[in-house]
C-alpha atoms as a PDB file:
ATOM      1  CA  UNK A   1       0.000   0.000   0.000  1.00  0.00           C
ATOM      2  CA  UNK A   2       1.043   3.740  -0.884  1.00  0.00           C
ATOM      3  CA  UNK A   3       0.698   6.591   0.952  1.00  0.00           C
ATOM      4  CA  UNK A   4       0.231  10.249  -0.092  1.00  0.00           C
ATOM      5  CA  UNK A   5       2.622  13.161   1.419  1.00  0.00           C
ATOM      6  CA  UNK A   6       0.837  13.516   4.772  1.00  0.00           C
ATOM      7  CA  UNK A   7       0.642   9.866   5.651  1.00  0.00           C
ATOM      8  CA  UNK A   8      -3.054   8.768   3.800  1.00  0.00           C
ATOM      9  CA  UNK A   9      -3.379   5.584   2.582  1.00  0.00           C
ATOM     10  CA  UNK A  10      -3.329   4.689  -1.327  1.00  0.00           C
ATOM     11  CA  UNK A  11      -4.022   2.039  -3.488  1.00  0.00           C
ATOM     12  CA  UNK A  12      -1.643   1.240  -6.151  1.00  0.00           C
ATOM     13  CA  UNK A  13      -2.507   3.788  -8.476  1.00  0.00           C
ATOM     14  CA  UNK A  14      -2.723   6.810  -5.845  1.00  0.00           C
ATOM     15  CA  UNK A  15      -6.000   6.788  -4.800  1.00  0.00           C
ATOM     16  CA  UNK A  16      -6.719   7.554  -1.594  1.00  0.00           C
ATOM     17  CA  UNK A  17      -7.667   4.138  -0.475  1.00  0.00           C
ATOM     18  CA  UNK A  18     -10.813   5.095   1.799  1.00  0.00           C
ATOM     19  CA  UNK A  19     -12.735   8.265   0.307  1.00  0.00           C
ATOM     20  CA  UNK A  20     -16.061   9.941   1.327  1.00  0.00           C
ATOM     21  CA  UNK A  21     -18.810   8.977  -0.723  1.00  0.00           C
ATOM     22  CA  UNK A  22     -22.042  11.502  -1.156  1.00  0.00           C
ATOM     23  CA  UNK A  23     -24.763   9.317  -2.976  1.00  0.00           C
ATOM     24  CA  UNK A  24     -27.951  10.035  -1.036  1.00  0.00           C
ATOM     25  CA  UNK A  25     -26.267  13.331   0.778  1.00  0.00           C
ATOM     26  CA  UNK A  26     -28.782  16.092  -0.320  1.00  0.00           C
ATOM     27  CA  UNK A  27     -27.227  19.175  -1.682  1.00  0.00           C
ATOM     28  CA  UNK A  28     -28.454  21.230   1.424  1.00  0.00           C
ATOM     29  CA  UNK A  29     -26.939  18.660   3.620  1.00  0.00           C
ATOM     30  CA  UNK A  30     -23.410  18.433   1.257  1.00  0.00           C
ATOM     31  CA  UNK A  31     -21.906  21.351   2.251  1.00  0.00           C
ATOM     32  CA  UNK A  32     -21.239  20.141   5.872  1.00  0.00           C
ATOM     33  CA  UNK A  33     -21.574  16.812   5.663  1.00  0.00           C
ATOM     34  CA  UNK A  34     -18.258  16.939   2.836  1.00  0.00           C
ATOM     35  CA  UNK A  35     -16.110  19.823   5.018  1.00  0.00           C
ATOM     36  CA  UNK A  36     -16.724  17.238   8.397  1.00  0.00           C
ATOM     37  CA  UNK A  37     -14.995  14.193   5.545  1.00  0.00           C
ATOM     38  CA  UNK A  38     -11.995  16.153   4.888  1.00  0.00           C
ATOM     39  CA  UNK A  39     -11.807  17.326   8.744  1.00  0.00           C
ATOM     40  CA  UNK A  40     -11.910  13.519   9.865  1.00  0.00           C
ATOM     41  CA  UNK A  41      -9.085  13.039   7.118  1.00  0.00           C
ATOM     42  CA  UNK A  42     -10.807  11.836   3.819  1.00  0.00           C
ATOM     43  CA  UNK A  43      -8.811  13.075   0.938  1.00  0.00           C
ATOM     44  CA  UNK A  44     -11.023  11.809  -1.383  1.00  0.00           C
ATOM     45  CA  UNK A  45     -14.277  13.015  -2.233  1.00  0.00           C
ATOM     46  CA  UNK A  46     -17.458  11.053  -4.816  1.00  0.00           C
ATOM     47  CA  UNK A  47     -20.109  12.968  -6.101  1.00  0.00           C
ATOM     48  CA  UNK A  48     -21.661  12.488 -10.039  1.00  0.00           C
ATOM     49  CA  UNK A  49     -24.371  14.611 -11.406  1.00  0.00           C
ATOM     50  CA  UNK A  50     -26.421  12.135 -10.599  1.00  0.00           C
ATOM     51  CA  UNK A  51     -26.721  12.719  -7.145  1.00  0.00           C
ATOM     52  CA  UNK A  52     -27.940  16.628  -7.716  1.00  0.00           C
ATOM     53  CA  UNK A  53     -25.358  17.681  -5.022  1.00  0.00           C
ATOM     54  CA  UNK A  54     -22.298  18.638  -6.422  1.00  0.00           C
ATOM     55  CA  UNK A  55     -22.765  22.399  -5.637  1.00  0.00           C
ATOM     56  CA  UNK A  56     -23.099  21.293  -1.867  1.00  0.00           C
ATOM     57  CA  UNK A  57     -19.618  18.991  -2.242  1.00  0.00           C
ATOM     58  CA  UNK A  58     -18.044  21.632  -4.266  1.00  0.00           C
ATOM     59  CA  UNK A  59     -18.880  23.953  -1.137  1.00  0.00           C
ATOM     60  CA  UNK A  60     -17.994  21.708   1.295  1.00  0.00           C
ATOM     61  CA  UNK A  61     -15.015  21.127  -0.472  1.00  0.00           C
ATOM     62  CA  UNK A  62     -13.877  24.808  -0.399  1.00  0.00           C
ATOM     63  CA  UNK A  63     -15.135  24.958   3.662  1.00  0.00           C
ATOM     64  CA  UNK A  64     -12.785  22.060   4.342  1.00  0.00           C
ATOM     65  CA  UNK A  65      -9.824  22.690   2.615  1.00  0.00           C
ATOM     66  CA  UNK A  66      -9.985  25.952   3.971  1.00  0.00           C
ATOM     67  CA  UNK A  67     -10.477  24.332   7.904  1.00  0.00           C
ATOM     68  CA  UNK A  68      -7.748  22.295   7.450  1.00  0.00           C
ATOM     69  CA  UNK A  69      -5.060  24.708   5.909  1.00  0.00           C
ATOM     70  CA  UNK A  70      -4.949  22.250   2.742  1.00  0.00           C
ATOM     71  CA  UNK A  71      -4.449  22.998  -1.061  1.00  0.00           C
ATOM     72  CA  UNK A  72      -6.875  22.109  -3.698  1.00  0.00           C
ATOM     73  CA  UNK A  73      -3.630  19.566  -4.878  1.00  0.00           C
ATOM     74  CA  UNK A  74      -4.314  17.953  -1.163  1.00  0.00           C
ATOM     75  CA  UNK A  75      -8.116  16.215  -2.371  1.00  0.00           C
ATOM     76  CA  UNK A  76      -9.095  13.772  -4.987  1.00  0.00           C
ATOM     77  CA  UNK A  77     -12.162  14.824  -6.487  1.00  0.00           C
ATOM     78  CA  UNK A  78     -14.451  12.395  -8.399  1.00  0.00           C
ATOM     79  CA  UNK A  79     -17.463  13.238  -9.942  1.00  0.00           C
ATOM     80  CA  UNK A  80     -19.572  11.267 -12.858  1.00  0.00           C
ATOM     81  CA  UNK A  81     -21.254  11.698 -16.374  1.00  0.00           C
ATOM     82  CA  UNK A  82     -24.865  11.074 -16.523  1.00  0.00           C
ATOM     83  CA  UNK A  83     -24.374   9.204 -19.700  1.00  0.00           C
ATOM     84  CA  UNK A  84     -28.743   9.322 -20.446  1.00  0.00           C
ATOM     85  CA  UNK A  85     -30.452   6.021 -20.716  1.00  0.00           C
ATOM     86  CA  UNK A  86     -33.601   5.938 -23.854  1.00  0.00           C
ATOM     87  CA  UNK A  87     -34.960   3.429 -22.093  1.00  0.00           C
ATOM     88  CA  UNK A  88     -35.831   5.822 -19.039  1.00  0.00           C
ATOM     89  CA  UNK A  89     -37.066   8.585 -21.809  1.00  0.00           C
ATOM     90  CA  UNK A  90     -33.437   9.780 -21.543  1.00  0.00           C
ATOM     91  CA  UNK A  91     -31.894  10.637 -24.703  1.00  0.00           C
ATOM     92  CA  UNK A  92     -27.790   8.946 -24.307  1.00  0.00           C
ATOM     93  CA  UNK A  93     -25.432  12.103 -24.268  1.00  0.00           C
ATOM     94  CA  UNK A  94     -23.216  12.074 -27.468  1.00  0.00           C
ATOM     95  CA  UNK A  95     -20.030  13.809 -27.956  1.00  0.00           C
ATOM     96  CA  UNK A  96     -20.632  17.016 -27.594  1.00  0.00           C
ATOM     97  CA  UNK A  97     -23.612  16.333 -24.605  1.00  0.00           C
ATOM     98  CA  UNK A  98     -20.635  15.175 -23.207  1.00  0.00           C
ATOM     99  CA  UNK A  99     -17.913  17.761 -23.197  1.00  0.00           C
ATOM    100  CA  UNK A 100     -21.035  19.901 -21.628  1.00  0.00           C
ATOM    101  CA  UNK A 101     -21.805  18.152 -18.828  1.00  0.00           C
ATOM    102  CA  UNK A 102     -18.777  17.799 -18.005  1.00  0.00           C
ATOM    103  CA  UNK A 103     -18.301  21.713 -17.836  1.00  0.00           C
ATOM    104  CA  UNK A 104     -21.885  22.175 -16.302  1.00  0.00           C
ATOM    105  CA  UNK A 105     -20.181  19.629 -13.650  1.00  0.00           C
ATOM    106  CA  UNK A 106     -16.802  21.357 -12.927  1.00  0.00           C
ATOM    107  CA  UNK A 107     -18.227  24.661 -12.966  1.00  0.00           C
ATOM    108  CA  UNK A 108     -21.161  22.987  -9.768  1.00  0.00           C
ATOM    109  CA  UNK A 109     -18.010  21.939  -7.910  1.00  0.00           C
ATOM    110  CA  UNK A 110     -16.662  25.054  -8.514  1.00  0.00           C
ATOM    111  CA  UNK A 111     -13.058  23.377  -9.573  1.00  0.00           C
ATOM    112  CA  UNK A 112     -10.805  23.475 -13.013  1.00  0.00           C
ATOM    113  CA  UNK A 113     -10.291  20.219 -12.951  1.00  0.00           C
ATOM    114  CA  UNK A 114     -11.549  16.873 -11.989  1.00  0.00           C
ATOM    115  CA  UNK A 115      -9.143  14.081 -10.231  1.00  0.00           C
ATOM    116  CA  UNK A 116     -11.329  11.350 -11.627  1.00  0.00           C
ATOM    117  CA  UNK A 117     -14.053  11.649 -14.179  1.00  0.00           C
ATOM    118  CA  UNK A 118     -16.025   8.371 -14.821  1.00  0.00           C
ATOM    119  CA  UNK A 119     -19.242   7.256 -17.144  1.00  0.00           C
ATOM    120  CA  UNK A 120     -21.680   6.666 -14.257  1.00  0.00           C
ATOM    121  CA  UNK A 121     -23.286   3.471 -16.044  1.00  0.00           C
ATOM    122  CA  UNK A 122     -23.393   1.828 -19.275  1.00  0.00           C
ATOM    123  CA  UNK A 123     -26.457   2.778 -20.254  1.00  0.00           C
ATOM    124  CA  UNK A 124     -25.225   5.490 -23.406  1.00  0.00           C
ATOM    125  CA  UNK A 125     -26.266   1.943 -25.725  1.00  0.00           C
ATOM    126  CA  UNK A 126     -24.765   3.500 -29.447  1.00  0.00           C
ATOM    127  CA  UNK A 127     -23.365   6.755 -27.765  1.00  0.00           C
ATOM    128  CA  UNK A 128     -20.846   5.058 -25.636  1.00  0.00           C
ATOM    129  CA  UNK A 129     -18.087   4.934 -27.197  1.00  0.00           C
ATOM    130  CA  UNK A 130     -18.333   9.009 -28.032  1.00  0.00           C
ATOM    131  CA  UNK A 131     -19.029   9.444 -24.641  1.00  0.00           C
ATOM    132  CA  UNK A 132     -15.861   8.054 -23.997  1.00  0.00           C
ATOM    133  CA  UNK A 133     -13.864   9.896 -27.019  1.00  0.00           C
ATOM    134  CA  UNK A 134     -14.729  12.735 -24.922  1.00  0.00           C
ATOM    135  CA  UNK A 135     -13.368  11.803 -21.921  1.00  0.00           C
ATOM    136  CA  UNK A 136     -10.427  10.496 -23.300  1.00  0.00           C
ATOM    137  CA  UNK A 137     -10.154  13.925 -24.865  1.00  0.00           C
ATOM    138  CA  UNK A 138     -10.906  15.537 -21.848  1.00  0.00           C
ATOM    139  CA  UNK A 139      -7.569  13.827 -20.443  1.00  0.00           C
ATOM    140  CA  UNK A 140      -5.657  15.490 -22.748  1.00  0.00           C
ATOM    141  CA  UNK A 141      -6.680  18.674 -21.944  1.00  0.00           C
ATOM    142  CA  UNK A 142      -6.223  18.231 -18.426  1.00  0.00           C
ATOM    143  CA  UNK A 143      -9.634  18.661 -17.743  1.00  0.00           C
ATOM    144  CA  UNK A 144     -10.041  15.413 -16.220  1.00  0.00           C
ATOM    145  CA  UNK A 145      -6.527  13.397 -14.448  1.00  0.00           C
ATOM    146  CA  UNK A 146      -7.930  10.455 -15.016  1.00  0.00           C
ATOM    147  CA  UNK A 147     -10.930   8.964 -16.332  1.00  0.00           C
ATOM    148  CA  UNK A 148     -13.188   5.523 -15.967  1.00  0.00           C
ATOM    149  CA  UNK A 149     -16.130   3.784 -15.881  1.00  0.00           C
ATOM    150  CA  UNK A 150     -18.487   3.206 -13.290  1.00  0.00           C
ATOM    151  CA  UNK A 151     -21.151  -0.756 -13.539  1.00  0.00           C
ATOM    152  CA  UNK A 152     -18.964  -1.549 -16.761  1.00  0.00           C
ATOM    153  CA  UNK A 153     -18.856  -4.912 -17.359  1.00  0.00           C
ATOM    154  CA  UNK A 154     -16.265  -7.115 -19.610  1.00  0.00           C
ATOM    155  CA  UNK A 155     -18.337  -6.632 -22.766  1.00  0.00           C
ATOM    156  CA  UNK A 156     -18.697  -2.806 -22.482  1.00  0.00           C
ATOM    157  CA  UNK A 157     -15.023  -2.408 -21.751  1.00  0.00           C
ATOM    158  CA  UNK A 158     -14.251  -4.463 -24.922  1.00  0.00           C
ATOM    159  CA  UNK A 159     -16.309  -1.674 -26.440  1.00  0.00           C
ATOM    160  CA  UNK A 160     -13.746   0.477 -25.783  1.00  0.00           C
ATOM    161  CA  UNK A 161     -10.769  -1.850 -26.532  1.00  0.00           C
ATOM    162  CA  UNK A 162     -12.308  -2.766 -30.144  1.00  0.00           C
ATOM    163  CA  UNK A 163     -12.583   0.960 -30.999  1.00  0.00           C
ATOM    164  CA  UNK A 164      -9.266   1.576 -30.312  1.00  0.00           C
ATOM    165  CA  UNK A 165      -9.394   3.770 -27.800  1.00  0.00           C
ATOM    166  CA  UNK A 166      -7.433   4.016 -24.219  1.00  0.00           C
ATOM    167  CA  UNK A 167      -8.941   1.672 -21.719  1.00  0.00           C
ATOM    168  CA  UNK A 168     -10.402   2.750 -18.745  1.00  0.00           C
ATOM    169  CA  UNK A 169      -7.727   3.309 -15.902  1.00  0.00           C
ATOM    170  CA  UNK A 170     -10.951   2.801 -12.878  1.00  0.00           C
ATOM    171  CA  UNK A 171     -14.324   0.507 -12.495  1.00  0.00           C
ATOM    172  CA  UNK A 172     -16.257   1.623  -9.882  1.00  0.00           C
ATOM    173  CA  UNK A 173     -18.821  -1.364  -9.429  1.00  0.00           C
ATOM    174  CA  UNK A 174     -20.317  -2.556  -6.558  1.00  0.00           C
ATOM    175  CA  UNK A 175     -18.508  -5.223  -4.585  1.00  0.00           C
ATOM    176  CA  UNK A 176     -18.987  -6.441  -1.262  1.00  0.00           C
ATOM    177  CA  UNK A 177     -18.471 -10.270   0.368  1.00  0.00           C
ATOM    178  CA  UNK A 178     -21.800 -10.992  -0.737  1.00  0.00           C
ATOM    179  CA  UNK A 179     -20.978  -9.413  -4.116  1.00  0.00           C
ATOM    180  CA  UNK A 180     -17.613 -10.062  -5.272  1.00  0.00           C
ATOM    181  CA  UNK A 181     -17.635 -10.009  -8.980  1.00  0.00           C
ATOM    182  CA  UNK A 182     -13.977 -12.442  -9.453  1.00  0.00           C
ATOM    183  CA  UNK A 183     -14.562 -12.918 -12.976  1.00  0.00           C
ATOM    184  CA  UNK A 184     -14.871  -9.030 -13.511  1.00  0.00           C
ATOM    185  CA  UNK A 185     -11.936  -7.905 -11.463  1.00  0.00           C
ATOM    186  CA  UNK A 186      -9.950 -10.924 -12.695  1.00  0.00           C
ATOM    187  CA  UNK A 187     -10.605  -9.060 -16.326  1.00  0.00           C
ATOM    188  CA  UNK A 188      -9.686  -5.747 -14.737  1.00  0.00           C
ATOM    189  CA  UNK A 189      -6.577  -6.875 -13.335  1.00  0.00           C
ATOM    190  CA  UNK A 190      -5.237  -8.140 -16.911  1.00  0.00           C
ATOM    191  CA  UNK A 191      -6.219  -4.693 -18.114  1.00  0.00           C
ATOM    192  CA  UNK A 192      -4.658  -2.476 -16.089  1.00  0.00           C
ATOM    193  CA  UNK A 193      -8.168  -1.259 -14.644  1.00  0.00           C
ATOM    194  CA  UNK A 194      -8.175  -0.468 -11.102  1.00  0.00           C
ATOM    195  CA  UNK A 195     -11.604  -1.256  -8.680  1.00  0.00           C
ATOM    196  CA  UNK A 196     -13.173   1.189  -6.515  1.00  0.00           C
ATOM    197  CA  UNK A 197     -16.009   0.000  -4.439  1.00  0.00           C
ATOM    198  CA  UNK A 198     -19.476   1.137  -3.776  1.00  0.00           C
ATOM    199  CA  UNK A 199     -21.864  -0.063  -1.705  1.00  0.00           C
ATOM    200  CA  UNK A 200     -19.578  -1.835   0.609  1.00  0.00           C
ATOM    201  CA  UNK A 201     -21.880  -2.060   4.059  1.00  0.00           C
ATOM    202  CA  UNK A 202     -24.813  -4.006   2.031  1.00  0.00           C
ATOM    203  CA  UNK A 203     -24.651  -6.941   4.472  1.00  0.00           C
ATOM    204  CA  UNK A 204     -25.410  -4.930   7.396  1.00  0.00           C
ATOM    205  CA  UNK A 205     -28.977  -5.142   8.186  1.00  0.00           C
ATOM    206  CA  UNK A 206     -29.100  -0.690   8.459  1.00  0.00           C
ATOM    207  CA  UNK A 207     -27.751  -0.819   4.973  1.00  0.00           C
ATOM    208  CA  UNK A 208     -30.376   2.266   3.711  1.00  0.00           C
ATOM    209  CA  UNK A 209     -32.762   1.198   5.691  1.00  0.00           C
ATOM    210  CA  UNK A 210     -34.429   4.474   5.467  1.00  0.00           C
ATOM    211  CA  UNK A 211     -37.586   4.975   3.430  1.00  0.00           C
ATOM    212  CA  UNK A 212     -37.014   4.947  -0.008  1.00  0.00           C
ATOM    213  CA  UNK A 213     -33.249   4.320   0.025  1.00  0.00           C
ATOM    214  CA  UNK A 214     -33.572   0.097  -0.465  1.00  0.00           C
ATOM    215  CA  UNK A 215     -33.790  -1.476  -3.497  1.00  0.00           C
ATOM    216  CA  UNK A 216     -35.496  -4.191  -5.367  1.00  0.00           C
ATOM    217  CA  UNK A 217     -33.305  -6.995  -4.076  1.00  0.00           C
ATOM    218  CA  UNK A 218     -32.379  -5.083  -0.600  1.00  0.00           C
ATOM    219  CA  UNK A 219     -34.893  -7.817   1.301  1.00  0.00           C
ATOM    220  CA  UNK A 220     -34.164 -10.621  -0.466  1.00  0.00           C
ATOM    221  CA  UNK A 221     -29.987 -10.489   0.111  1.00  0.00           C
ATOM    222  CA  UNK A 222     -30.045  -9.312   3.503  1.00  0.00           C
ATOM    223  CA  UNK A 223     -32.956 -11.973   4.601  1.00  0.00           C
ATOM    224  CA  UNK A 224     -30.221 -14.515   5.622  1.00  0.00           C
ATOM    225  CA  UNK A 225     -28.587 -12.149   7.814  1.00  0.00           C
ATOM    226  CA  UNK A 226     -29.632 -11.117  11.669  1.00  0.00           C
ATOM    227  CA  UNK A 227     -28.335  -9.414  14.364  1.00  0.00           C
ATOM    228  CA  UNK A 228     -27.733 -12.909  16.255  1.00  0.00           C
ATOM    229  CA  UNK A 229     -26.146 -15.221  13.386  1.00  0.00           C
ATOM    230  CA  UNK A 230     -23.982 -12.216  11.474  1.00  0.00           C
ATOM    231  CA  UNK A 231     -19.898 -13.527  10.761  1.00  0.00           C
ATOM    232  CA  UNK A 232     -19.216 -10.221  10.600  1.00  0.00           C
ATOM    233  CA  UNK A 233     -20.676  -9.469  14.051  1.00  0.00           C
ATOM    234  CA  UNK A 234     -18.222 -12.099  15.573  1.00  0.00           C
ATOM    235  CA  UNK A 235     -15.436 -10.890  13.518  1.00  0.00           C
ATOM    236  CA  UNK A 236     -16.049  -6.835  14.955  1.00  0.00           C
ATOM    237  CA  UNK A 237     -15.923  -8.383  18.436  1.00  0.00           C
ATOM    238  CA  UNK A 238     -12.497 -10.748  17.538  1.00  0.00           C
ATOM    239  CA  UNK A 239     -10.920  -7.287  16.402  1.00  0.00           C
ATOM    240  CA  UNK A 240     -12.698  -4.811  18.294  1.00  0.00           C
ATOM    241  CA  UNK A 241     -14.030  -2.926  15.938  1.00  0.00           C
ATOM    242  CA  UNK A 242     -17.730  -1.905  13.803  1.00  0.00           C
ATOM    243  CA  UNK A 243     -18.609  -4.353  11.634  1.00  0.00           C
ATOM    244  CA  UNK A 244     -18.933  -1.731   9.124  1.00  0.00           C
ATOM    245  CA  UNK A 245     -15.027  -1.505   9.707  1.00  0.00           C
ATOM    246  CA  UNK A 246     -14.612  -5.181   9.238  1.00  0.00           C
ATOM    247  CA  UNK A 247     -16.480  -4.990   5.945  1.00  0.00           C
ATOM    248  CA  UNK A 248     -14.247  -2.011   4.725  1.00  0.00           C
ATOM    249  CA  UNK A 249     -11.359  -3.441   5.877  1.00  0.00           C
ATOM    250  CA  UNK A 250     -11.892  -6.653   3.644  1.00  0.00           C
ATOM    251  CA  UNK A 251     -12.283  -3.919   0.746  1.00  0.00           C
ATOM    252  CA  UNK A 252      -8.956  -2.098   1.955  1.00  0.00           C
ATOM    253  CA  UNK A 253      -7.175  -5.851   2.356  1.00  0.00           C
ATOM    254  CA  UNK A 254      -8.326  -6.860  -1.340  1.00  0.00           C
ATOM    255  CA  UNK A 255      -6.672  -3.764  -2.480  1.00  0.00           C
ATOM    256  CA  UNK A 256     -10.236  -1.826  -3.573  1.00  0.00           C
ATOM    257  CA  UNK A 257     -10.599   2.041  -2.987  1.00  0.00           C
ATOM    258  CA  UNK A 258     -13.924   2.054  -0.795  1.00  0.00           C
ATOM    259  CA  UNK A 259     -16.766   5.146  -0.474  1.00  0.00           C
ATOM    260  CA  UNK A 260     -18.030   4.776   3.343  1.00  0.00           C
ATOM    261  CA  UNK A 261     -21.058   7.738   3.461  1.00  0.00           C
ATOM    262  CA  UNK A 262     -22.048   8.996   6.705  1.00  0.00           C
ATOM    263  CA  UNK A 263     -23.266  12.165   7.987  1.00  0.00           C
ATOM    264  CA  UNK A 264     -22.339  11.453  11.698  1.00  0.00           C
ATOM    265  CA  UNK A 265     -18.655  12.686  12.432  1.00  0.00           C
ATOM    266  CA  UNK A 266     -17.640  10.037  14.725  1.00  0.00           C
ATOM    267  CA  UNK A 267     -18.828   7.037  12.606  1.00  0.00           C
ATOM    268  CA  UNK A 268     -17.072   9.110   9.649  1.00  0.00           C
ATOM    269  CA  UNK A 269     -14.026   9.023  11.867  1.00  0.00           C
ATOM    270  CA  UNK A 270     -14.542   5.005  12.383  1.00  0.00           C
ATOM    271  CA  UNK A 271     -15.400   4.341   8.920  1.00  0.00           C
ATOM    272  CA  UNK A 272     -11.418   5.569   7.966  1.00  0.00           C
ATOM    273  CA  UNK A 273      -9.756   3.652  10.662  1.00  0.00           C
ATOM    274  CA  UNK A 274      -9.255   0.792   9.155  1.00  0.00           C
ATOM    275  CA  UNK A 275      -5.370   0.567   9.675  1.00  0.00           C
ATOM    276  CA  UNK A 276      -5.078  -0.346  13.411  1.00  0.00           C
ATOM    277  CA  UNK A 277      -6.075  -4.432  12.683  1.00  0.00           C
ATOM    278  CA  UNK A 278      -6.075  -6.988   9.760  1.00  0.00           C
ATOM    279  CA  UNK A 279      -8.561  -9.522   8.874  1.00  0.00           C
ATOM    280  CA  UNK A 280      -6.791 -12.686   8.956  1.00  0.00           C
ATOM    281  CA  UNK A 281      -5.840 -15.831   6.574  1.00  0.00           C
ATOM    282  CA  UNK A 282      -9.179 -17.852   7.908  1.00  0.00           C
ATOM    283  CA  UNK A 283     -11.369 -14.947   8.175  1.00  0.00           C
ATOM    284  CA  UNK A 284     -10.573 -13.761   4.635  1.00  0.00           C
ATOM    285  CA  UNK A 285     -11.194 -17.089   3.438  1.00  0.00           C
ATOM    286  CA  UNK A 286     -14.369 -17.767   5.525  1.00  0.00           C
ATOM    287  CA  UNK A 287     -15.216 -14.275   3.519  1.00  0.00           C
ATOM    288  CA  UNK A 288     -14.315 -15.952   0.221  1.00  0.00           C
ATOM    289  CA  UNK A 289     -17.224 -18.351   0.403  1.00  0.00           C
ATOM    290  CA  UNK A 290     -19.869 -15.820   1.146  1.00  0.00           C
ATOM    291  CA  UNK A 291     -20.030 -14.702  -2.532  1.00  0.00           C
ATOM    292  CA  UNK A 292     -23.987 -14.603  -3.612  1.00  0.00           C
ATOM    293  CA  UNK A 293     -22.861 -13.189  -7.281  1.00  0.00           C
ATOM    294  CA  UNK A 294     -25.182 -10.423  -8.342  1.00  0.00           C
ATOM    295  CA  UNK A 295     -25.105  -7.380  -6.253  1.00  0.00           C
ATOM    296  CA  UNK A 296     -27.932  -5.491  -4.928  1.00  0.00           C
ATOM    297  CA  UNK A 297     -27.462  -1.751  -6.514  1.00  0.00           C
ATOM    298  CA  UNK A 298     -29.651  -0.208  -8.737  1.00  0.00           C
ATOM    299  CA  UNK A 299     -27.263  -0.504 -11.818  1.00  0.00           C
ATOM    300  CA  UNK A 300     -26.496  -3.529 -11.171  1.00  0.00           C
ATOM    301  CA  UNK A 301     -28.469  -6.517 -13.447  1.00  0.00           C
ATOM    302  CA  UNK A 302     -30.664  -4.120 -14.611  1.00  0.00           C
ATOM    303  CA  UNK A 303     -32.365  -4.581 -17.594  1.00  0.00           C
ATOM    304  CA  UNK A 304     -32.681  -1.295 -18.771  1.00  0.00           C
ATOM    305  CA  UNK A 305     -29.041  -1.417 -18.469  1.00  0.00           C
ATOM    306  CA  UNK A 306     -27.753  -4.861 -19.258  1.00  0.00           C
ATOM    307  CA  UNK A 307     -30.008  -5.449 -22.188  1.00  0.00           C
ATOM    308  CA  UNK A 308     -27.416  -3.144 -24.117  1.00  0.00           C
ATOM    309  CA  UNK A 309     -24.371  -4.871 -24.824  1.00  0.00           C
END
């Protein structure tokens, strides 16, 4: 594991290995909720125009860096194209739709640049590979350090790899023990695409359990898990920690950059101290076998996505 100049944790290609994610953080809320992240020591920060909040990060962005005495050079920014989807009514962004958002995006945050710029799902159908001409282009300008892909499977990357254009340098899928995707990051791996996690606390039985945060399958994946029979309940009290640590931890430990969300300071200080303990050998593999395959997310095994290879 790397490590940035003041001691943060990075994965191999030097992201900070445990950022702040903001789906579901309204854009009211943002503002705080983002400047309390880089406080507790997140130095990276995930937002897309998806989530309608990226005015709030890009405030609370500007409110921490500004607390903490830290350059703009200090944070890793994400954000995400809304690539359009025609089977939600939602004409797929081309080219030029592109380039746009992008700017509409950068000029929300308030920033001139983006760390990490990714297509937030594959749902563009025959626009995607212009939407990503434009943020390969978008590279070169500087624009955007680096730029990926977001519920991409193997046959959309290939997309990308039989138009002849730079492959994606990030994934950001959903992966979790119950969701571990091997064949997918075994693909990734031979291409030189590095995983970011979302989603990572889905085996807790809180995960969004708030009115209207759940999804279809929400019910049906957690139903096996309780309070009384949870591994990862015995494994918080073996290491004396949250289980929402241990289940970031095995993220951290498989080398993934994880998104924790929270809008409570102290669990947002928990949810990044995850270097104190290690999971070990037979806990890792007792995670190994826990695999259910298809995740829970609202991207993921969707038909209105999938059926557009």
């Amino acid at each position: 594991m790397n490590s940035l100049a003041n001691g943060t944790p990075t994965t191999s290609t030097g992201l900070p290995i445990v950022g702040f994610g903001t789906y579901l953080i309204s854009n009211d809320d943002a503002p705080a909720a983002v400047a309390a992240a880089i406080e507790a020591g997140y130095r990276h920060i995930d937002t897309a125009a998806g989530y309608h909040n990226e005015a709030g990060v890009g405030e609370g962005i500007r409110r921490g860096l500004s607390a903490c005495g830290l350059d703009r050079s200090d944070l890793f920014v994400t954000t995400k194209l809304w690539p359009g989807n025609a089977a939600w009514g939602d004409a797929p962004k081309g080219y030029d739709e592109t380039m746009s958002a992008f700017e509409t995006s950068l000029q929300a945050l308030g920033l001139d640049h983006v760390n990490l710029y990714l297509i937030h799902a594959p749902s563009g159908g025959q626009e995607r590979v212009n939407e990503w001409r434009a943020l390969v282009d978008l590279k070169a300008a500087g624009k955007a350090r680096s730029i990926g892909v977001s519920n991409y499977t193997e046959a959309h990357i290939e997309e990308i790899r039989a138009a002849g254009l730079p492959m994606p340098e990030y994934n950001q899928i959903e992966l979790h023990p119950w969701s571990q995707k091997p064949e997918l990051l075994g693909f990734m791996a031979a291409n030189g695409i590095a995983p970011i996690a979302y989603s990572s606390l889905v085996p807790l039985s809180t995960w969004r359990a708030e009115p209207g945060q759940d999804s279809a399958k929400t019910s049906e994946m957690q139903a096996a898990s309780t309070d009384e029979d949870s591994p990862f309940k015995a494994m918080a009290a073996k290491y004396g920690v949250t289980e929402a640590q241990v289940l970031l931890r095995w993220g951290v430990q498989k080398g993934f950059g994880v998104l924790p969300k929270s809008l409570n300071p102290a669990r947002m200080r928990q949810n990044i101290d995850l270097f104190g303990f290690e999971i070990d050998a037979a806990d890792m593999a007792l995670i190994e076998g826990m695999d259910r395959g298809d995740g829970v997310a609202w991207a993921t095994g969707d038909p209105r996505f999938m059926g557009q290879e």
